[in-house]
PDB file of N, CA and C in Angstrom:
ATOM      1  N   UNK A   1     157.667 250.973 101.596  1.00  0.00           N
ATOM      2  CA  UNK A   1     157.399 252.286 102.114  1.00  0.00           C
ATOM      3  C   UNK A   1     155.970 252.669 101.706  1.00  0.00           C
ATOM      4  N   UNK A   2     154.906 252.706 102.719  1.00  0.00           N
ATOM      5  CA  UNK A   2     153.482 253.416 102.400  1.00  0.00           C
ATOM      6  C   UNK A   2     153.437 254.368 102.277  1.00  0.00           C
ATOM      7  N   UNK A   3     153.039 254.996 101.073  1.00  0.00           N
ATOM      8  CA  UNK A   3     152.744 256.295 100.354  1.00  0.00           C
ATOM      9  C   UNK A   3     151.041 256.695 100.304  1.00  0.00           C
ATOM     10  N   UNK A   4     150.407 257.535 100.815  1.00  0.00           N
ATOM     11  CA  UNK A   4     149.133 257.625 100.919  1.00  0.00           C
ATOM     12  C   UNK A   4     148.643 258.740  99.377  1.00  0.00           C
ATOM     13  N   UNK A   5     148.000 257.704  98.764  1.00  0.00           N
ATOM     14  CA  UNK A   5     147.811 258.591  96.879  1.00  0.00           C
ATOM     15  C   UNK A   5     146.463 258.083  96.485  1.00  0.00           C
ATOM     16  N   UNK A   6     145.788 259.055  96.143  1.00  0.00           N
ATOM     17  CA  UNK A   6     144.488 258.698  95.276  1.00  0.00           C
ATOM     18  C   UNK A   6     143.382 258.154  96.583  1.00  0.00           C
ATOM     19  N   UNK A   7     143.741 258.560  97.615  1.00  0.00           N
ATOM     20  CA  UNK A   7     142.873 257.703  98.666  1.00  0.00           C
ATOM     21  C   UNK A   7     142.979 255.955  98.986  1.00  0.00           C
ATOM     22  N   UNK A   8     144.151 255.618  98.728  1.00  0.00           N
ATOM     23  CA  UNK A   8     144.831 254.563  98.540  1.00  0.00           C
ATOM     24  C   UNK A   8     145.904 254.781  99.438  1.00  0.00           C
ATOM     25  N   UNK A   9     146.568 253.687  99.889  1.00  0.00           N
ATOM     26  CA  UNK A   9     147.835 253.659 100.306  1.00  0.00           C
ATOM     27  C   UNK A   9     148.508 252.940  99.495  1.00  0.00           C
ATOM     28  N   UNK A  10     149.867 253.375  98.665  1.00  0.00           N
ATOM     29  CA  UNK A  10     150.515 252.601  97.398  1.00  0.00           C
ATOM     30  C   UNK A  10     151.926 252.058  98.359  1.00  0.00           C
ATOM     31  N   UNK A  11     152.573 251.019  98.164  1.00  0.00           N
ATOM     32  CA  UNK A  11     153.545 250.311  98.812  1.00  0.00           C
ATOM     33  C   UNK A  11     154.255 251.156  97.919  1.00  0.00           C
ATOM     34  N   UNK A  12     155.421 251.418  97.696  1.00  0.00           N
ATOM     35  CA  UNK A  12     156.553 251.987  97.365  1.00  0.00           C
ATOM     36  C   UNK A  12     158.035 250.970  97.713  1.00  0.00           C
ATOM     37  N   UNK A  13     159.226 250.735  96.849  1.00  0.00           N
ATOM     38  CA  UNK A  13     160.112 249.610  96.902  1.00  0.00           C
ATOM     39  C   UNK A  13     160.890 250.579  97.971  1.00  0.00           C
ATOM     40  N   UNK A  14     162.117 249.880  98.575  1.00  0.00           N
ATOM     41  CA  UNK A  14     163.029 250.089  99.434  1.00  0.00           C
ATOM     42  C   UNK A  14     163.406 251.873  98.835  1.00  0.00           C
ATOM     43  N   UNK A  15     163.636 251.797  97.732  1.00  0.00           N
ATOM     44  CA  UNK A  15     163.686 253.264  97.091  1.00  0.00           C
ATOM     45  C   UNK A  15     163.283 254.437  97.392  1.00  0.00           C
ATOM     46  N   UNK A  16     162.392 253.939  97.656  1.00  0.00           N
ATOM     47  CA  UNK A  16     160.696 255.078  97.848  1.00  0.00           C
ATOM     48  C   UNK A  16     160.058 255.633  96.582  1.00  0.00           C
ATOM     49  N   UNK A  17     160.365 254.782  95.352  1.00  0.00           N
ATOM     50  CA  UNK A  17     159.375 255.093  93.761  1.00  0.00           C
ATOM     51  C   UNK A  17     158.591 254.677  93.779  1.00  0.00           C
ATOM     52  N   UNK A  18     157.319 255.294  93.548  1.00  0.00           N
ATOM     53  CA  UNK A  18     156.117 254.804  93.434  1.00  0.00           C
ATOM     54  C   UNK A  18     155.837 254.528  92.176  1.00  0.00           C
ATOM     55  N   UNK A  19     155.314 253.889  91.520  1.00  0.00           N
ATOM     56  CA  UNK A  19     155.103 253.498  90.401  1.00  0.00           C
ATOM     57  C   UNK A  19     155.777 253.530  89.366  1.00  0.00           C
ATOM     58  N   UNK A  20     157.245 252.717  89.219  1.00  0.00           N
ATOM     59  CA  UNK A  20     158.651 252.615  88.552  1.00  0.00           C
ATOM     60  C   UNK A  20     158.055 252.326  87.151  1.00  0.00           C
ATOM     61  N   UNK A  21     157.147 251.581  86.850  1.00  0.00           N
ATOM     62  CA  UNK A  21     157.184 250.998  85.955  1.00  0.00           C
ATOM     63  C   UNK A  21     156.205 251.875  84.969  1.00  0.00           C
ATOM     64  N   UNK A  22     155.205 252.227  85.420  1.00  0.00           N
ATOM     65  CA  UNK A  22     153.949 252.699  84.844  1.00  0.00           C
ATOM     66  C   UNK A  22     153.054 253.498  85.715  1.00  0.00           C
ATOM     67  N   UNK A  23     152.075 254.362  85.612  1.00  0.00           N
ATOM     68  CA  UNK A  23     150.587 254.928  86.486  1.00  0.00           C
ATOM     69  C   UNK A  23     150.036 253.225  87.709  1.00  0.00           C
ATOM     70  N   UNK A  24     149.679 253.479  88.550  1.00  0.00           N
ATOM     71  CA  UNK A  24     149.500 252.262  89.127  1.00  0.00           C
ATOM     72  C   UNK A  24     150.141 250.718  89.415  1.00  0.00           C
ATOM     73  N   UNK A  25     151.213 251.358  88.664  1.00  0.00           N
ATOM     74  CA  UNK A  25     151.979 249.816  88.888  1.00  0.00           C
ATOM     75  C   UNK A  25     152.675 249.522  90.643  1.00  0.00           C
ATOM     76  N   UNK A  26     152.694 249.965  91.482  1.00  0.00           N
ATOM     77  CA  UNK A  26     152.404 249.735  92.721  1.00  0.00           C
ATOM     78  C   UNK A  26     151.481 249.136  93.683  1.00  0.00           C
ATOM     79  N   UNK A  27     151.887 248.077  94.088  1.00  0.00           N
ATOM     80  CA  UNK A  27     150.435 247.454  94.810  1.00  0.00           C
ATOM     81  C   UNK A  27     149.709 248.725  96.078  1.00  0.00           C
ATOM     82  N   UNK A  28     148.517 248.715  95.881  1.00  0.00           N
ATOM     83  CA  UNK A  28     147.687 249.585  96.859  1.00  0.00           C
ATOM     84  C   UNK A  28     146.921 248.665  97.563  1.00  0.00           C
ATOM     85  N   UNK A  29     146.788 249.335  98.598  1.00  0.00           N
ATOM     86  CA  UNK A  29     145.453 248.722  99.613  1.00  0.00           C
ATOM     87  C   UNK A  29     144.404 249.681  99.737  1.00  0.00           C
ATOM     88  N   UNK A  30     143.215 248.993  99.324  1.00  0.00           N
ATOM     89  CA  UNK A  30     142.235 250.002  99.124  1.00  0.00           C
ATOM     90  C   UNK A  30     141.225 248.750 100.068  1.00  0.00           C
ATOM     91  N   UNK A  31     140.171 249.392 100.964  1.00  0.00           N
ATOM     92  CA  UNK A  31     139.575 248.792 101.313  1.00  0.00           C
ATOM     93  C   UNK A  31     138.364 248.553 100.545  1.00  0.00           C
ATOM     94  N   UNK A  32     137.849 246.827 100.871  1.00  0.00           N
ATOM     95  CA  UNK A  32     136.891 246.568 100.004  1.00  0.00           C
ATOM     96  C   UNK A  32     135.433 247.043 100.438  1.00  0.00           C
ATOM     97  N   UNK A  33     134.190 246.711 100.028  1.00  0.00           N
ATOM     98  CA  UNK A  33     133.067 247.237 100.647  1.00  0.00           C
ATOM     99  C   UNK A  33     132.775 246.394 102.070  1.00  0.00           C
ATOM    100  N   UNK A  34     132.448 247.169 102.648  1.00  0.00           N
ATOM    101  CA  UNK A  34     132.291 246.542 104.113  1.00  0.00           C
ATOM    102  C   UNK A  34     133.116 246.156 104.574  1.00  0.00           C
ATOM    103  N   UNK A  35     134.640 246.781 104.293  1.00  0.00           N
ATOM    104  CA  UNK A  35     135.644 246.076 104.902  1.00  0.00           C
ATOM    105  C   UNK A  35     136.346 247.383 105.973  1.00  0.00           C
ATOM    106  N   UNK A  36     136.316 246.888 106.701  1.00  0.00           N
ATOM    107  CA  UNK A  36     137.229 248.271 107.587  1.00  0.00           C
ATOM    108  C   UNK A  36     139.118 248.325 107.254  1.00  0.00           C
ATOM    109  N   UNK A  37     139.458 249.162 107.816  1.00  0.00           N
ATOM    110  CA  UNK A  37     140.655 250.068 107.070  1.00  0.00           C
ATOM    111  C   UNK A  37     141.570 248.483 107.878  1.00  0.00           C
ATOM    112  N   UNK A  38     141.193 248.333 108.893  1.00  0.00           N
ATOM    113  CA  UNK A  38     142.278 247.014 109.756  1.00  0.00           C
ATOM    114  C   UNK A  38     142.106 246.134 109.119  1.00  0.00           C
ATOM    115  N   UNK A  39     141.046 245.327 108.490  1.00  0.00           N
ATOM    116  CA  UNK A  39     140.741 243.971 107.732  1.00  0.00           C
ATOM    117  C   UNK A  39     141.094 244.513 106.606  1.00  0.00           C
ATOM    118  N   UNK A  40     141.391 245.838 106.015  1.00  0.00           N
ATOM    119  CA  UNK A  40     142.107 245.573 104.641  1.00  0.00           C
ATOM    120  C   UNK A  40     143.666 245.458 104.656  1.00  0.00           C
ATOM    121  N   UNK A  41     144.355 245.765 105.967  1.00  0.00           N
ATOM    122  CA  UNK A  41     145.428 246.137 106.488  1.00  0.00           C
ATOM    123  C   UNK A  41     145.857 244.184 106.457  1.00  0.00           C
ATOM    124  N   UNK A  42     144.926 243.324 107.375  1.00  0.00           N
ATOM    125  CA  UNK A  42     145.441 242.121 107.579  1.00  0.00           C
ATOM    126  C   UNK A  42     145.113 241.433 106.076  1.00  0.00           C
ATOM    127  N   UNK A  43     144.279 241.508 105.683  1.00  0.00           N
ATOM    128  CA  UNK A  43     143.631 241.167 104.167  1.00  0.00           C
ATOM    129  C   UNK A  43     145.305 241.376 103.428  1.00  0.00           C
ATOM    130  N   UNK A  44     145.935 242.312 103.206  1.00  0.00           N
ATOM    131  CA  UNK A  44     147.237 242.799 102.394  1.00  0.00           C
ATOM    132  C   UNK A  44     148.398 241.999 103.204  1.00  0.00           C
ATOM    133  N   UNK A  45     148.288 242.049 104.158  1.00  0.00           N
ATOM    134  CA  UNK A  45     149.440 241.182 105.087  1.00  0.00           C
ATOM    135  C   UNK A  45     149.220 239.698 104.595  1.00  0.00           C
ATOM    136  N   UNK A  46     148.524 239.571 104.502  1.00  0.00           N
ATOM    137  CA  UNK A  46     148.355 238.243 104.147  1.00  0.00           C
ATOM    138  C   UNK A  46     148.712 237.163 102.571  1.00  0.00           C
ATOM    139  N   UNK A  47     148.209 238.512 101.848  1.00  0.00           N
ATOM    140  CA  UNK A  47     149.150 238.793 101.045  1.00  0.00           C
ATOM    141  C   UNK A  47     150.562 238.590 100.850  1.00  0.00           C
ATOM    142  N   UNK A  48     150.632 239.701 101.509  1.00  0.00           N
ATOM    143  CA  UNK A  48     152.345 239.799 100.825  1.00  0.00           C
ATOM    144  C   UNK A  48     152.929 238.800 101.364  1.00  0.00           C
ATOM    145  N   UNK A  49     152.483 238.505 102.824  1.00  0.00           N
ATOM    146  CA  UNK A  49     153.308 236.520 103.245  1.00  0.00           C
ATOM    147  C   UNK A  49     153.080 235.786 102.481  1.00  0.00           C
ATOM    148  N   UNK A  50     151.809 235.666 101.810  1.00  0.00           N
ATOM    149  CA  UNK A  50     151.988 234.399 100.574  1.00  0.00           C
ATOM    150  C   UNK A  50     152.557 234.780  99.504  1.00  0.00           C
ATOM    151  N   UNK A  51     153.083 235.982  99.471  1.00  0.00           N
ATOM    152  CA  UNK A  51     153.673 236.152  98.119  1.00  0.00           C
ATOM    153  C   UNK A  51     155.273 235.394  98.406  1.00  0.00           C
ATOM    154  N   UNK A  52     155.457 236.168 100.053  1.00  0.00           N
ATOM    155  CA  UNK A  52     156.910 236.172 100.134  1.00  0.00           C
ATOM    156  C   UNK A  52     157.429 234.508 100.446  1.00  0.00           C
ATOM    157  N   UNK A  53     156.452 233.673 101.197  1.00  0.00           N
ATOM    158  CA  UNK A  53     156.149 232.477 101.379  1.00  0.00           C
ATOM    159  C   UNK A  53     156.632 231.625  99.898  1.00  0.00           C
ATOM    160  N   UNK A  54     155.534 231.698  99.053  1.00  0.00           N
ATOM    161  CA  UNK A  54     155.872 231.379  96.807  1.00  0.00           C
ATOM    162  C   UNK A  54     157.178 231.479  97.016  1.00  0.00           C
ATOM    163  N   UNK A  55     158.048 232.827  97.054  1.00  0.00           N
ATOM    164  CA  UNK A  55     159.150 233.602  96.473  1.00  0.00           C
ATOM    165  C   UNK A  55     160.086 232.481  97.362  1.00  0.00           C
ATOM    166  N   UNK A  56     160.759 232.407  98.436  1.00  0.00           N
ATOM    167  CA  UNK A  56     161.245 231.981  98.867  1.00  0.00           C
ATOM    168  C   UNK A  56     160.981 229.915  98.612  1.00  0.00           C
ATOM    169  N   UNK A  57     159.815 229.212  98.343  1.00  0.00           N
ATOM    170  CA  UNK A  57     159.528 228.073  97.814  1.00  0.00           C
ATOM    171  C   UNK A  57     159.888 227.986  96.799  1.00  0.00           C
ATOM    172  N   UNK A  58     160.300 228.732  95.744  1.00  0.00           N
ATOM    173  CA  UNK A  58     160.280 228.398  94.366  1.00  0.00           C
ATOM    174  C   UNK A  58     161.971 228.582  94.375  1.00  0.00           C
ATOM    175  N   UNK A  59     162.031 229.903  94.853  1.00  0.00           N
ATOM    176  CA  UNK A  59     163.740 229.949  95.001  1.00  0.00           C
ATOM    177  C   UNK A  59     164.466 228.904  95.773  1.00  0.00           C
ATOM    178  N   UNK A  60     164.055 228.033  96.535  1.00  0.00           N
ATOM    179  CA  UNK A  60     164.816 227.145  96.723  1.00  0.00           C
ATOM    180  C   UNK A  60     164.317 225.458  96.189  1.00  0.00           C
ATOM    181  N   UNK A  61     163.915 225.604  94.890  1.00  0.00           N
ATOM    182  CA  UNK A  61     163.285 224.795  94.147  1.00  0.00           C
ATOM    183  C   UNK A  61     164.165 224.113  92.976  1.00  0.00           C
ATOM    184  N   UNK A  62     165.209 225.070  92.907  1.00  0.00           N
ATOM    185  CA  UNK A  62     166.309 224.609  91.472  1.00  0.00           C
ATOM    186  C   UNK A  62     166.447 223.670  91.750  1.00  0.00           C
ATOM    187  N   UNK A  63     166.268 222.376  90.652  1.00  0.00           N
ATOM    188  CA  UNK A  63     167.179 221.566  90.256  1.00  0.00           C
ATOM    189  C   UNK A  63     165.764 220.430  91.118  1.00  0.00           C
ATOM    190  N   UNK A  64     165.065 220.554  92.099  1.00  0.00           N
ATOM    191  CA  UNK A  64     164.138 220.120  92.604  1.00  0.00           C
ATOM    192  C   UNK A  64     163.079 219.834  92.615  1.00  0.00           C
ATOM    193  N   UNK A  65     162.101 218.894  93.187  1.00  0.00           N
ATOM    194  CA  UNK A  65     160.749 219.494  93.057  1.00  0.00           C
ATOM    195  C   UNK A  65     160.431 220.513  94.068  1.00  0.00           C
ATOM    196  N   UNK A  66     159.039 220.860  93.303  1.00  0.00           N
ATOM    197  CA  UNK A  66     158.715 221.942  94.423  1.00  0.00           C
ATOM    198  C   UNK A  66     158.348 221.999  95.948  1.00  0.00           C
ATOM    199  N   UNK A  67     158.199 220.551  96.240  1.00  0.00           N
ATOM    200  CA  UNK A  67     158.276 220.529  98.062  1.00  0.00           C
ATOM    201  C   UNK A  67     159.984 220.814  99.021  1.00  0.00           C
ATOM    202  N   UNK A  68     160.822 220.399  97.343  1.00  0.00           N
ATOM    203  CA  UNK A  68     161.986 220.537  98.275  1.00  0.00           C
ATOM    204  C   UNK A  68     162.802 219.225  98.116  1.00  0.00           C
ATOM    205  N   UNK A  69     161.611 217.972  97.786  1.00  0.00           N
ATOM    206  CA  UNK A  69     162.517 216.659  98.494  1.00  0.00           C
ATOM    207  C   UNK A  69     163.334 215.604  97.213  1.00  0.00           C
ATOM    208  N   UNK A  70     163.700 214.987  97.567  1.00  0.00           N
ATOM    209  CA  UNK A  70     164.325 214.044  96.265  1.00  0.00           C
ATOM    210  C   UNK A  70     162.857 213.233  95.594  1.00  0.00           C
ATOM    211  N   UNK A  71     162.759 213.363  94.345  1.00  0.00           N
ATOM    212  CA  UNK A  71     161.844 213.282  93.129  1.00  0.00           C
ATOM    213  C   UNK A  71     161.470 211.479  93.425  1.00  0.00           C
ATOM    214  N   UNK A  72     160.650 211.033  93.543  1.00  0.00           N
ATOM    215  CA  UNK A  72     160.173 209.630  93.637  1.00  0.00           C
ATOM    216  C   UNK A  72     160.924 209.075  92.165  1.00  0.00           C
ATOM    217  N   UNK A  73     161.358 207.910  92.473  1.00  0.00           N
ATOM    218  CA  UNK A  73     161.846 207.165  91.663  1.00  0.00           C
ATOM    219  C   UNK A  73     160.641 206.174  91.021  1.00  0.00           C
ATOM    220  N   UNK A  74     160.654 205.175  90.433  1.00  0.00           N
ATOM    221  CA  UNK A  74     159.984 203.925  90.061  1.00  0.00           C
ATOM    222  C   UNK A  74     160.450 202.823  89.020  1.00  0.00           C
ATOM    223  N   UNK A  75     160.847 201.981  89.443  1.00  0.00           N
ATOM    224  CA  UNK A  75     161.699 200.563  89.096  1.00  0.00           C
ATOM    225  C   UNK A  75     160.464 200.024  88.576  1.00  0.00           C
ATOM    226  N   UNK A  76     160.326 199.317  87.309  1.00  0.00           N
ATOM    227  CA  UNK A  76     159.307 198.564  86.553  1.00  0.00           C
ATOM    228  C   UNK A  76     159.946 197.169  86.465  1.00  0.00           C
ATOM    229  N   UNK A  77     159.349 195.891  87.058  1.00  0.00           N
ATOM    230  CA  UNK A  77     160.026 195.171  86.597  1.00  0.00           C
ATOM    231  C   UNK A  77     158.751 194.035  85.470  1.00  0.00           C
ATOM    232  N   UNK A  78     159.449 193.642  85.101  1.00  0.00           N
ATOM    233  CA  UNK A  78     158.507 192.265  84.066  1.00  0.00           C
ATOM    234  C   UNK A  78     158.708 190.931  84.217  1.00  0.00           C
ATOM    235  N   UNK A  79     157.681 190.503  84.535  1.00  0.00           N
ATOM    236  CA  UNK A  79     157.403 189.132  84.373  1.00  0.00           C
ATOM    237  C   UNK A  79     157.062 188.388  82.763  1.00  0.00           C
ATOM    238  N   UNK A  80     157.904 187.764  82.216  1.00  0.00           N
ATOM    239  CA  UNK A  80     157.448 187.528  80.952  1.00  0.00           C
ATOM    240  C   UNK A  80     156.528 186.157  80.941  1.00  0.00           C
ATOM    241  N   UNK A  81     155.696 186.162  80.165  1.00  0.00           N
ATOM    242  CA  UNK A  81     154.901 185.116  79.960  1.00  0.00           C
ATOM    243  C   UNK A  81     155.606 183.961  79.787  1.00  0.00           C
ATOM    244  N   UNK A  82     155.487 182.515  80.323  1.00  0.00           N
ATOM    245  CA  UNK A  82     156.422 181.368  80.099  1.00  0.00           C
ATOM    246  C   UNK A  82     155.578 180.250  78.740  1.00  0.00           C
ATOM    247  N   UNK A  83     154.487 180.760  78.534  1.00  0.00           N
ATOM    248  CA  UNK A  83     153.970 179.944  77.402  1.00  0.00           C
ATOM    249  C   UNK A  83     152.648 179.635  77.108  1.00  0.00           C
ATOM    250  N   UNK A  84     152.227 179.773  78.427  1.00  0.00           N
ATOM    251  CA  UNK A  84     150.238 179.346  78.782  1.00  0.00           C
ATOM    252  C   UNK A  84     149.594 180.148  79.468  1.00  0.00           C
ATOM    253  N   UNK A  85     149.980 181.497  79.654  1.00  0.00           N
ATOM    254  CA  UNK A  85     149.392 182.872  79.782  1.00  0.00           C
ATOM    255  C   UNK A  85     148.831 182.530  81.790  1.00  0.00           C
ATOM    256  N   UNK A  86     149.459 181.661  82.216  1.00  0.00           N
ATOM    257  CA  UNK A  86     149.334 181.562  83.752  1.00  0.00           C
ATOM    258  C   UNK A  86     150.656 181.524  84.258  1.00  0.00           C
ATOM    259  N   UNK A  87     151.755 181.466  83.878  1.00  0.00           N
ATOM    260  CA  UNK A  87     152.626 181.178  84.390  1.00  0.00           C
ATOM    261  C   UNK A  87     153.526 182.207  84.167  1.00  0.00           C
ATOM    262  N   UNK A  88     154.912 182.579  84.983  1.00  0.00           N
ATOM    263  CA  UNK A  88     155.688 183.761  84.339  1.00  0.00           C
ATOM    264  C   UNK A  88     156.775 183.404  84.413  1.00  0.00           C
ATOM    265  N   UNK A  89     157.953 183.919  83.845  1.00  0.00           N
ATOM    266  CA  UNK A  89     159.339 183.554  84.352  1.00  0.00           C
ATOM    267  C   UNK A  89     159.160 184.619  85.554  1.00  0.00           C
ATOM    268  N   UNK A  90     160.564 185.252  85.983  1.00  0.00           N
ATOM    269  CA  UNK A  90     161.499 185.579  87.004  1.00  0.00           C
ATOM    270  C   UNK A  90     161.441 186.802  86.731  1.00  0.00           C
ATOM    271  N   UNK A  91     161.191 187.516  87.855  1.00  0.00           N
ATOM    272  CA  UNK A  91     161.255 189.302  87.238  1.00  0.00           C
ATOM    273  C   UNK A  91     162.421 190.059  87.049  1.00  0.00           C
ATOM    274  N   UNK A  92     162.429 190.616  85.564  1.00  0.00           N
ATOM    275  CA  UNK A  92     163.313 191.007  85.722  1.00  0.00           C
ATOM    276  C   UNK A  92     163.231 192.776  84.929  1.00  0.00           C
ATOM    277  N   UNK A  93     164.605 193.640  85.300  1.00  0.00           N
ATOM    278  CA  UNK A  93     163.706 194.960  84.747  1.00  0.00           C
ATOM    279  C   UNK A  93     162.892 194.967  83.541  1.00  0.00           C
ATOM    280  N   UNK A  94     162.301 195.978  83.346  1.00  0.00           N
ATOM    281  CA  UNK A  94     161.703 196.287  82.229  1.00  0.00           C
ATOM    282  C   UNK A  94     162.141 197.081  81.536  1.00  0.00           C
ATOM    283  N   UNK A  95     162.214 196.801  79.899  1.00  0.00           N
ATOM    284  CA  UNK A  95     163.013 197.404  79.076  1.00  0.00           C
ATOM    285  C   UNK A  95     162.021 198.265  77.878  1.00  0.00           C
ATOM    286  N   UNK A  96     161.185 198.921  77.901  1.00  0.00           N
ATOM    287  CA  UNK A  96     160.531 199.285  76.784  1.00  0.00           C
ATOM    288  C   UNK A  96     160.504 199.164  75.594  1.00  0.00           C
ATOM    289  N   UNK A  97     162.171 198.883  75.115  1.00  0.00           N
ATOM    290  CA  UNK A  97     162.664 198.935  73.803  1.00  0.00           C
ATOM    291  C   UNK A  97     161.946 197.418  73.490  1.00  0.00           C
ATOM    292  N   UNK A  98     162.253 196.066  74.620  1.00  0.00           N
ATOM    293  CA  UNK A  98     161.814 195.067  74.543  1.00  0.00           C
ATOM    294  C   UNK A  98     160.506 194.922  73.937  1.00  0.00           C
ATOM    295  N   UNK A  99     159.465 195.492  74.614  1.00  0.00           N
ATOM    296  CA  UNK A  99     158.081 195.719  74.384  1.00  0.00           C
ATOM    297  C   UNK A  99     157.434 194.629  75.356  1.00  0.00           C
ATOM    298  N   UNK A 100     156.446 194.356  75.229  1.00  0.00           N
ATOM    299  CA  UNK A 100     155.506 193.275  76.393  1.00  0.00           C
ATOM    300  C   UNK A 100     154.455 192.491  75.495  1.00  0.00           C
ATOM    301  N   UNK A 101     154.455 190.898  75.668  1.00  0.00           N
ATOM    302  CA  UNK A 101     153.544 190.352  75.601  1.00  0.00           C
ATOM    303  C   UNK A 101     152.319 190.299  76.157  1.00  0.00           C
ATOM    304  N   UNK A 102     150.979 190.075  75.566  1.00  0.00           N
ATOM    305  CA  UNK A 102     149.627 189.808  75.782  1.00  0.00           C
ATOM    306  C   UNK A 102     149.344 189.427  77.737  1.00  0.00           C
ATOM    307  N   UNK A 103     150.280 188.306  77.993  1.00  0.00           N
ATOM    308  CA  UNK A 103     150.161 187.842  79.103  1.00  0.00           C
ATOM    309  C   UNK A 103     151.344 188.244  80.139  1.00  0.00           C
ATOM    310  N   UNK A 104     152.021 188.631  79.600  1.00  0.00           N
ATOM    311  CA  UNK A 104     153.296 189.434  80.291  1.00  0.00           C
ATOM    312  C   UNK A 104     152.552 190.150  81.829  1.00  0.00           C
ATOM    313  N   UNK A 105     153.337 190.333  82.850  1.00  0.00           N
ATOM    314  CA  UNK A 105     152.818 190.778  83.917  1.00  0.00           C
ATOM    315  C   UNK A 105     154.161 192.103  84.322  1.00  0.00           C
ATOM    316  N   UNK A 106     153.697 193.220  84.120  1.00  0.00           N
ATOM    317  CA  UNK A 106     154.384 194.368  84.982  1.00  0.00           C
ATOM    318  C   UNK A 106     154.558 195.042  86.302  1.00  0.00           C
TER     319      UNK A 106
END
C-alpha cells in the first residue's frame, strides 16, 4: 500500500503500517538526481521483482542447491602404481583412508 510521507512514497505491508518496526523502516521511492518520478517508479519495480524473484529461489532451495537441480556427484577412481612408475593396475575406487602413491594415477 503507497503512502505518500516526507515527500517520499513509503510502501506500507498488506496492513497498511508504515513503519512497524522503527522511523523509516519502510522501503520508499524517492527519486534519484536526474531521475524522473516514472524511472524511479520502474527503477523500484525492478526491485521488488528481484527481491520477489531471490524470495521465491531460495524458498524452493531446501534440501537443494540453489539452481534447483540434483547436486553433481564425483566418483574418484585409482590406478595404483604396479612397480616402475609407468605402469598401473586396474581402476579401482578411491579410498582416502588408503592414501596414494608417488606414481599412483587418479
Amino acid at each position: 500500500m503507497p503512502i505518500l510521507t516526507g515527500g517520499a512514497v513509503a510502501l506500507a505491508g498488506a496492513d497498511g503500517v508504515l513503519d512497524p518496526a522503527r522511523a523509516g523502516s519502510s522501503p520508499r521511492m524517492v527519486a534519484l538526481d536526474g531521475e524522473t518520478p516514472a524511472q524511479a517508479m520502474a527503477r523500484m519495480q525492478d526491485r521488488a521483482a528481484h527481491g520477489l524473484r531471490l524470495r521465491k529461489l531460495l524458498g524452493g532451495a531446501a534440501g537443494r542447491s540453489l539452481t534447483g537441480t540434483v547436486p553433481v556427484t564425483t566418483a574418484i577412481e585409482r590406478r595404483a602404481d604396479a612397480g616402475d612408475c609407468g605402469t598401473v593396475a586396474a581402476p579401482t575406487p578411491y579410498d582416502p583412508a588408503q592414501g596414494v602413491a608417488p606414481c599412483d594415477q587418479l
